[in-house]
Protein backbone atom coordinates (compact mmCIF):
# COMPACT_ATOMS: atom_id res chain seq x y z
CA UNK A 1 -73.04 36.57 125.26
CA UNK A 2 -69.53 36.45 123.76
CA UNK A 3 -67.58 39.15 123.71
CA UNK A 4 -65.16 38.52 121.22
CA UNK A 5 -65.07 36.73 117.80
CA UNK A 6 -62.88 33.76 118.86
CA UNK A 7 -65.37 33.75 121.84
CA UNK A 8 -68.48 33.52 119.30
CA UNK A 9 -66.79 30.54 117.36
CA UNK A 10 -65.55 29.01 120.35
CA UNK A 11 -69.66 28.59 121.77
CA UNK A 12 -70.88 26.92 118.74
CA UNK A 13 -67.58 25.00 117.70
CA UNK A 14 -66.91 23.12 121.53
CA UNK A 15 -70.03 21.40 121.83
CA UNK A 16 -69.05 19.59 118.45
CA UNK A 17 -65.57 19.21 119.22
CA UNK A 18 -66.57 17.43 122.49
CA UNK A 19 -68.92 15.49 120.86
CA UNK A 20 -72.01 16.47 122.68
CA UNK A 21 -74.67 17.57 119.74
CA UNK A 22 -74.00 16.77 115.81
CA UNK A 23 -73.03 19.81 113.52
CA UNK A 24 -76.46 19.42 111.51
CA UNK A 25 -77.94 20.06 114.86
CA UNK A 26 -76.03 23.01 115.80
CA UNK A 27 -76.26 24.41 112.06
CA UNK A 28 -79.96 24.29 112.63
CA UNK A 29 -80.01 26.63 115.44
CA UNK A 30 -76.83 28.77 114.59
CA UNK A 31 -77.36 31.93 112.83
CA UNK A 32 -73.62 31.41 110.99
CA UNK A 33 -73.52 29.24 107.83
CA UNK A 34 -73.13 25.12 107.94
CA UNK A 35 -69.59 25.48 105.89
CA UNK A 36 -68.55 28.11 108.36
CA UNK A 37 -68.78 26.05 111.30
CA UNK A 38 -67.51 23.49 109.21
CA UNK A 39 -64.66 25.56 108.73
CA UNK A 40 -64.22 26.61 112.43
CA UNK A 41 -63.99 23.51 113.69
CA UNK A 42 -61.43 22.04 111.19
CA UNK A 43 -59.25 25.39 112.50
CA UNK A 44 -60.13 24.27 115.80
CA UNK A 45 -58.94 20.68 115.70
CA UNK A 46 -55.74 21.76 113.87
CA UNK A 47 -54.98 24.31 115.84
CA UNK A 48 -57.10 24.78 119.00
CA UNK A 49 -58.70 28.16 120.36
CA UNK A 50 -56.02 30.18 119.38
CA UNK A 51 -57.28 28.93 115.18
CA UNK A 52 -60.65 30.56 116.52
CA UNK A 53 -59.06 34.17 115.65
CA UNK A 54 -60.45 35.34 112.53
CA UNK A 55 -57.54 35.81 109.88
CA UNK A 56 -57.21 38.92 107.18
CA UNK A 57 -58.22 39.33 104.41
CA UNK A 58 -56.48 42.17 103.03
CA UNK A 59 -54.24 41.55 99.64
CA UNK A 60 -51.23 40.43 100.23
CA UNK A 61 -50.00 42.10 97.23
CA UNK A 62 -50.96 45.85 95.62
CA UNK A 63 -53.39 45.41 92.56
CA UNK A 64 -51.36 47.55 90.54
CA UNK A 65 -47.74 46.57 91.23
CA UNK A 66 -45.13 46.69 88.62
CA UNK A 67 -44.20 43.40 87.70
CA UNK A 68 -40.89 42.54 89.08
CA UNK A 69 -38.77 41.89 85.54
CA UNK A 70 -40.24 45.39 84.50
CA UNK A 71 -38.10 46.86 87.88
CA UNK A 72 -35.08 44.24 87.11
CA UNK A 73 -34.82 46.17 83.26
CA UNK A 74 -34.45 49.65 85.03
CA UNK A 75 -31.96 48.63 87.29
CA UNK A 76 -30.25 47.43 84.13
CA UNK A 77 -30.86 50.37 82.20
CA UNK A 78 -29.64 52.60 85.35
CA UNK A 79 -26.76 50.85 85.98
CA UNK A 80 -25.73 50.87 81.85
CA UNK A 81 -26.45 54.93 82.44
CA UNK A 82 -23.89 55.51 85.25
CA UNK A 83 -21.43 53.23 83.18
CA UNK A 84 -21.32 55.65 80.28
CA UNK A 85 -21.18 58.58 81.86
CA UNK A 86 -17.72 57.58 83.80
């Protein structure tokens, strides 16, 4: 049994890659989605085993950021601030 994720994807993705069986065959008998092996192996040609690590999916931004001409204005307003008070 794999022990590892990129070891999981590597088991079903290889025998494609090599051309031994046909992806409809091996999405018959795997128990991970057609699309995801379709997926894998794209990674896999592209960028070999090390593709096979799975990638985040954490936001790459905060959900409730201010939006960045909103922080520009109060630097503005700041700076105009300091001015008139020397």
């Amino acid at each position: 049994m794999a022990t590892t994720i990129r070891e999981e994807r590597l088991r079903w993705v290889l025998p494609i890659a090599k051309d031994e069986v046909r992806l409809v065959d091996v999405a018959k008998v795997c128990p991970h989605g057609k699309r995801s092996l379709e997926r894998w192996l794209a990674a896999y040609k592209e960028g070999g085993e090390e593709a096979m690590e799975p990638k985040s999916t954490a936001r790459k931004t905060q959900e409730n950021e201010t939006p960045i001409r909103i922080k520009e204005m109060v630097i503005e307003k700041r700076k105009e601030r300091v001015k008139e008070k020397f």
